[in-house]
Protein backbone atom coordinates (compact mmCIF):
# COMPACT_ATOMS: atom_id res chain seq x y z
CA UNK A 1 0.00 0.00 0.00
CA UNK A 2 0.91 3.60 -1.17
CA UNK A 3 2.07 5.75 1.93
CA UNK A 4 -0.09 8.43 -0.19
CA UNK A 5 -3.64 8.48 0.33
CA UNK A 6 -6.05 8.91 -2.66
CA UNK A 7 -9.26 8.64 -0.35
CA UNK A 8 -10.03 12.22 -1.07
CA UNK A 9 -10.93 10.74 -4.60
CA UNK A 10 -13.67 8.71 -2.59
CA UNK A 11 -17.11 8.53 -1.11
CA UNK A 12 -15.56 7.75 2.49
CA UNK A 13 -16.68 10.55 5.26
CA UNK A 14 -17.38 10.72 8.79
CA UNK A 15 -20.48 8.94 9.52
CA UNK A 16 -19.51 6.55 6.57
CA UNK A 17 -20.99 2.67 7.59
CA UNK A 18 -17.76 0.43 7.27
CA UNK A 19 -18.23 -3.06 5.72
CA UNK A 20 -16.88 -5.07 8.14
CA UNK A 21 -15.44 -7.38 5.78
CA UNK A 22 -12.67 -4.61 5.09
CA UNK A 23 -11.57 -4.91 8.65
CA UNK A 24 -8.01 -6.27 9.70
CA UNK A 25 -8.88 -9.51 11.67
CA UNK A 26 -9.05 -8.86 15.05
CA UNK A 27 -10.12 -5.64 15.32
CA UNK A 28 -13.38 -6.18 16.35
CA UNK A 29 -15.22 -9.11 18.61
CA UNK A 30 -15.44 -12.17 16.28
CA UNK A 31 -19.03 -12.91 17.82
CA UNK A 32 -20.10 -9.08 17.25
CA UNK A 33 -24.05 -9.17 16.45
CA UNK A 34 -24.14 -9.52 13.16
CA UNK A 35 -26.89 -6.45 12.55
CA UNK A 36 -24.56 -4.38 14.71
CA UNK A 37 -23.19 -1.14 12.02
CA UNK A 38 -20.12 0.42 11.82
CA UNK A 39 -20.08 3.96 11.98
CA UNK A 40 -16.94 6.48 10.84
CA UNK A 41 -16.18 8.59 13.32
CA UNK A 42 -13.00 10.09 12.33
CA UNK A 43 -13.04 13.68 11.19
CA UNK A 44 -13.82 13.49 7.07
CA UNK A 45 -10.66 15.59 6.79
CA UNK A 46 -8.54 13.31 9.04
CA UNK A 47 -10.08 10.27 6.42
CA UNK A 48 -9.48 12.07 3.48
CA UNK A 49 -5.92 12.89 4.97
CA UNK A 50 -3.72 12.35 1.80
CA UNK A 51 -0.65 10.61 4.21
CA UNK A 52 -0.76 7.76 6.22
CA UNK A 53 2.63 9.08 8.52
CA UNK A 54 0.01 11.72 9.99
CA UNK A 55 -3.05 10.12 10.21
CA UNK A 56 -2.29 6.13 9.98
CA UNK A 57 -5.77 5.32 11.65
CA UNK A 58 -9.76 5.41 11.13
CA UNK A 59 -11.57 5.31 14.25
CA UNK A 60 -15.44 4.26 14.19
CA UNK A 61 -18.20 3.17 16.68
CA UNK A 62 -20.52 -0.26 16.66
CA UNK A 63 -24.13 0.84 16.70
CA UNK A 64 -26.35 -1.73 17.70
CA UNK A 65 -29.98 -1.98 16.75
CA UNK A 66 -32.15 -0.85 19.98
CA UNK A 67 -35.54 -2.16 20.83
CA UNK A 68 -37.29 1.04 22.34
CA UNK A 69 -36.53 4.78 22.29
CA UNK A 70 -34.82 6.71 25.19
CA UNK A 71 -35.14 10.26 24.96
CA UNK A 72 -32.74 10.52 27.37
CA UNK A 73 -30.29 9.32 25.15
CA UNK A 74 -31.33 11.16 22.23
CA UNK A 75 -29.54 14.41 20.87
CA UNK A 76 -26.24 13.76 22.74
CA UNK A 77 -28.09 14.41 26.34
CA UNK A 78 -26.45 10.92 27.54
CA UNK A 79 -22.59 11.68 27.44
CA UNK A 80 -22.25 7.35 27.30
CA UNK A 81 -24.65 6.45 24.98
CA UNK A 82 -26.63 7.65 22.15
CA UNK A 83 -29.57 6.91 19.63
CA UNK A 84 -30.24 7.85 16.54
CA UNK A 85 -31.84 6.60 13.49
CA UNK A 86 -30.43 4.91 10.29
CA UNK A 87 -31.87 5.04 7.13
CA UNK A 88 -31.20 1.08 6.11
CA UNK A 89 -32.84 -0.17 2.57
CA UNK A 90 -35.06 2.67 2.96
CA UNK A 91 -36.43 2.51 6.08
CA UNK A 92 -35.43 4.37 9.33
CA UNK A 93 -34.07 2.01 12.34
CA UNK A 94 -33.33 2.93 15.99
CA UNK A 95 -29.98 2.33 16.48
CA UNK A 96 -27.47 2.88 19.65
CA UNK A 97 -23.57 3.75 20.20
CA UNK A 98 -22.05 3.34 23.82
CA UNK A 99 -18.92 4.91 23.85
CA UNK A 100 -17.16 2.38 25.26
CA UNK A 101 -17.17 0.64 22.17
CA UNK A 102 -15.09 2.63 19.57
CA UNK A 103 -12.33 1.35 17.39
CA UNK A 104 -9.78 2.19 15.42
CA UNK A 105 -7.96 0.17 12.44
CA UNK A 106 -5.64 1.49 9.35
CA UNK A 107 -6.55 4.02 6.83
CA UNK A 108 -5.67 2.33 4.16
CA UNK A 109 -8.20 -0.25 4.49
CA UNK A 110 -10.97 2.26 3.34
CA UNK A 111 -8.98 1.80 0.26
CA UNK A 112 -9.94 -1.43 -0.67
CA UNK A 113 -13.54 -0.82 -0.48
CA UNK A 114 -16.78 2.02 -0.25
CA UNK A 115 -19.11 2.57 2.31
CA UNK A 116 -22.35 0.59 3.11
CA UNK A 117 -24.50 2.19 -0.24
CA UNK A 118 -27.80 1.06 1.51
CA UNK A 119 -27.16 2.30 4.79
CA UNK A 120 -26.95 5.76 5.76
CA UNK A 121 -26.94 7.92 8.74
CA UNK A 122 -27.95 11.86 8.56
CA UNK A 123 -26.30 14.91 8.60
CA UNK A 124 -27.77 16.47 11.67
CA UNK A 125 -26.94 13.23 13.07
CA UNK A 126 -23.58 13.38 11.86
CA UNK A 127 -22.72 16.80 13.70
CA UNK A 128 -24.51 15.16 16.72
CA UNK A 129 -22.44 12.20 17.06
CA UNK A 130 -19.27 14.42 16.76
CA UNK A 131 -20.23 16.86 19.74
CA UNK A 132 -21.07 14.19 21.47
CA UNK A 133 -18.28 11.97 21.38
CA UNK A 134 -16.67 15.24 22.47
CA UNK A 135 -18.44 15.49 25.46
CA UNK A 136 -16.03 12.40 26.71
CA UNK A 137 -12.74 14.75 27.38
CA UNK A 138 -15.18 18.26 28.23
CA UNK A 139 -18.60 19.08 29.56
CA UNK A 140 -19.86 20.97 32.58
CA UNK A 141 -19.34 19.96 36.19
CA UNK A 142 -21.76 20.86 39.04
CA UNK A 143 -21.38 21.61 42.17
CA UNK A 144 -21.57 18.48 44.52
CA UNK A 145 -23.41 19.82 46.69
CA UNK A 146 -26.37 21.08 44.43
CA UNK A 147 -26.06 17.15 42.81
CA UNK A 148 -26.49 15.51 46.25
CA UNK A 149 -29.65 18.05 46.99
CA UNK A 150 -31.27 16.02 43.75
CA UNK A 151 -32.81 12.82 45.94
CA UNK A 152 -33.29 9.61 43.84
CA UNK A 153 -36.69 10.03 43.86
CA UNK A 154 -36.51 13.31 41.85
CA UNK A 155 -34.16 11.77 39.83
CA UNK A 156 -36.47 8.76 38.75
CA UNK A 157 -38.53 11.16 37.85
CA UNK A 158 -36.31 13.23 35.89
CA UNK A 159 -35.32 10.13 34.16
CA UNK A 160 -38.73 8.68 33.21
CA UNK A 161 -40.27 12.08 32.13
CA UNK A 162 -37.14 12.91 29.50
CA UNK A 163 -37.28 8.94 28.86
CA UNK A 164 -40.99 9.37 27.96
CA UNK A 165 -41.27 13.10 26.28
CA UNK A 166 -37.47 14.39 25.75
CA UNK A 167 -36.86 12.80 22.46
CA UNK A 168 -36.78 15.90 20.66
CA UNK A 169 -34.93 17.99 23.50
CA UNK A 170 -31.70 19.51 22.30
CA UNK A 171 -30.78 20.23 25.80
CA UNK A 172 -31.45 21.14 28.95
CA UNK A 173 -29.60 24.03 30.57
CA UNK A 174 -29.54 25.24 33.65
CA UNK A 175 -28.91 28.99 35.32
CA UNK A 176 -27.21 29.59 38.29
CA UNK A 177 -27.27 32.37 40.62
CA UNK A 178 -24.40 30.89 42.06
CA UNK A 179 -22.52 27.54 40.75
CA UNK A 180 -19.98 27.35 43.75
CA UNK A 181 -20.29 24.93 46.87
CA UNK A 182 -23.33 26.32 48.81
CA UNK A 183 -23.84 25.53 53.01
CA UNK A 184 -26.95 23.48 53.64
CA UNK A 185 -28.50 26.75 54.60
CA UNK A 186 -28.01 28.10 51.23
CA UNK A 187 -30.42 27.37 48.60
CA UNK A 188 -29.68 27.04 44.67
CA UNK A 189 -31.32 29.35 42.89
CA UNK A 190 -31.84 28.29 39.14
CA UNK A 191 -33.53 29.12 35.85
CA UNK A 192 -33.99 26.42 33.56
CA UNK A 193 -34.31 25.96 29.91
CA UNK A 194 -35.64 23.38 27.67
CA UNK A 195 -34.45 24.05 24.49
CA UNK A 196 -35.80 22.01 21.29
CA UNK A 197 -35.58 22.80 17.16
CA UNK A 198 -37.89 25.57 15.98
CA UNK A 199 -39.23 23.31 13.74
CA UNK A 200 -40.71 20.69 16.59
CA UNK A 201 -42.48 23.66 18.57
CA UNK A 202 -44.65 24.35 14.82
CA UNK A 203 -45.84 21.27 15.43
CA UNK A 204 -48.74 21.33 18.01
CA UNK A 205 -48.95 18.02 19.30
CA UNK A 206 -44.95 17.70 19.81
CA UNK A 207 -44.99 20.98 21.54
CA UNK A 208 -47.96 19.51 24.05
CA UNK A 209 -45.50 16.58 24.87
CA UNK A 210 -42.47 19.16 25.69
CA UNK A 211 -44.85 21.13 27.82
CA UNK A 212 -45.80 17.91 29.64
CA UNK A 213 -42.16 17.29 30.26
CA UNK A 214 -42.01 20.82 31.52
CA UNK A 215 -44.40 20.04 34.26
CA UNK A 216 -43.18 16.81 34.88
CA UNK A 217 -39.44 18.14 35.26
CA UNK A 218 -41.48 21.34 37.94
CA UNK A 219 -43.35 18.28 39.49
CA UNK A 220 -39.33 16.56 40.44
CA UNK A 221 -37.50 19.88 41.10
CA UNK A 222 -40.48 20.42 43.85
CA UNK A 223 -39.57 17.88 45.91
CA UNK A 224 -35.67 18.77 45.62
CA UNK A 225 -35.24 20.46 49.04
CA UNK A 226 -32.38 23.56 48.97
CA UNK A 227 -32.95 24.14 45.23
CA UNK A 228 -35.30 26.56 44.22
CA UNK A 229 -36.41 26.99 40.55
CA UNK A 230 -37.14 30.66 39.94
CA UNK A 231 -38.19 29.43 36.08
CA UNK A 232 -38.82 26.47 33.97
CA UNK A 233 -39.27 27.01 30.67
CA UNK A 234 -39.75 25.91 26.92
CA UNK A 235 -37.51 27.31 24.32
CA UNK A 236 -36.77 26.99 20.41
CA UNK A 237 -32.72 26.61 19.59
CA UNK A 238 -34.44 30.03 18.10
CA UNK A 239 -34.55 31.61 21.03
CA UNK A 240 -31.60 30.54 23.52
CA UNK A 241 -28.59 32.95 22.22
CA UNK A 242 -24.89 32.37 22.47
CA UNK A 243 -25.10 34.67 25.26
CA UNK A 244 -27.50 31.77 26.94
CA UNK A 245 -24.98 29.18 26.13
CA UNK A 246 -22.48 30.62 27.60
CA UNK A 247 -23.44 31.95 30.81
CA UNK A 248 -25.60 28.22 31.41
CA UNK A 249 -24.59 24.44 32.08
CA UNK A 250 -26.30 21.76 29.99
CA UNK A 251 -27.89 19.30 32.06
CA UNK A 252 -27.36 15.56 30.85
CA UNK A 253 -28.06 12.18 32.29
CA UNK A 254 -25.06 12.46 33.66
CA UNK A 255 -26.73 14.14 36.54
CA UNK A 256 -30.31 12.43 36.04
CA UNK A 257 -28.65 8.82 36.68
CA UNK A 258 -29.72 6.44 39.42
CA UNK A 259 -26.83 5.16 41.43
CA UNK A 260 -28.51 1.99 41.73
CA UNK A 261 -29.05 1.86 38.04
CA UNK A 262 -26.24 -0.16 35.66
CA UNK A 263 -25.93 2.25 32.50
CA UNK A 264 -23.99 -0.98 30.72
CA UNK A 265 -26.06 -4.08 31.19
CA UNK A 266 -27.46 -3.77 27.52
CA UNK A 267 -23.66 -5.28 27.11
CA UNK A 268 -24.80 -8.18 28.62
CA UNK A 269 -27.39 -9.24 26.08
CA UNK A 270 -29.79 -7.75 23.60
CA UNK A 271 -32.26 -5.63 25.95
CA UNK A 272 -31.84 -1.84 25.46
């Protein structure tokens, strides 16, 4: 093989589905579920990369078809896992990434072959798997002491209302009047925003199931002694301004997890 690259002559991108048949043996598990997907996600200039000295490898993620959708894990608001769709032989499938299971082989196997033609994964989806794979090395931390004021009843309910009605939630971010470590005394005041695609609040009956998770998410704060919501609202990606970004934290399941809860046992078998 040519230590010059002609990929950039190719169809091969980020979010590219990998035939596993061009693999290197031993890359990935020989027993790997067999409607499992491989998905680029290498930058498409790092693929494209015309030498192999600087960029030698590919790296990629198994998605594996899931049985139900999580809204929780939808739109990068899980930093370990995520779901998406796939458009496969025309028809959209729920699929899901843990990011625990990424791999990486040579470049120059994309040479020998082209992507899955049947298969495809968005562009929106593309740019969402990218931040979120991101989200690994940086996101926001909270204060302990406001996460320990969250009891696990609260957060079962956080965690079945965004399960249940937060598919379509870009994010949730959260205000503080003061992010540091507060006495017990000392009571979090927050605003919070749900923030969704303009295009999903023009739709009447998705905008009636973000308001529901609105009141559910008022209904769990409640009951969340020493924090004290000033504001809980609904807002288009319209809306929320770089300004908003940057003076909020997004909220992810990070924070909304159960401790007794194992975020991995879909490892164990096919249950999502």
């Amino acid at each position: 093989m040519s230590a010059t690259s002609t990929l950039h002559n190719s169809l091969w991108r980020q979010g590219a589905i990998l035939p596993r048949e061009l693999l290197n043996p031993g890359v990935i598990p020989s027993d790997l579920d067999p409607h499992a997907k491989l998905i680029l996600l290498s930058h498409s200039c790092d693929i494209v990369q015309g030498s192999y000295e600087l960029e030698p490898y590919v790296e990629f993620f198994v998605a594996r078809p899931a049985s139900k959708l999580d809204g929780a894990k939808t739109k990068g608001k899980n930093p370990r896992c995520l779901q998406f769709h796939l458009v496969v032989n025309g028809e959209e499938k729920l699929y899901e990434i843990s990011v625990h299971e990424k791999y990486r082989d040579q470049r120059s196997i994309l040479e020998q072959g082209s992507p899955e033609a049947l298969c495809c994964l968005s562009q929106r989806d593309i740019r969402i798997m990218g931040r979120w794979a991101g989200k690994r090395y940086y996101r926001p931390a909270f204060p302990t002491a406001f996460n320990n004021r969250l009891s696990e009843s609260a957060k079962k309910k956080f965690r079945k209302a965004i399960e249940q009605y937060g598919a379509e939630v870009s994010g949730v971010f959260i205000f503080f009047e003061s992010d540091g470590e507060l006495a017990e005394n000392e009571p979090y005041r927050v605003i919070v925003r749900v923030v969704t695609p303009r295009s999903i609040l023009e739709d009447d009956r998705e905008e009636q199931t973000l308001l529901t998770l609105v009141a559910k998410m008022q209904e769990a704060f409640a009951i969340c002694p020493g924090i004290e919501v000033e504001e809980l609202t609904l807002k288009s990606d319209a809306e929320f301004s770089l300004e908003d970004w940057n003076s909020s934290k997004i909220w992810d399941y990070e924070y909304l997890s159960i401790s007794e809860e194992d975020e991995h046992t879909y490892l164990a078998g096919p249950e999502l």
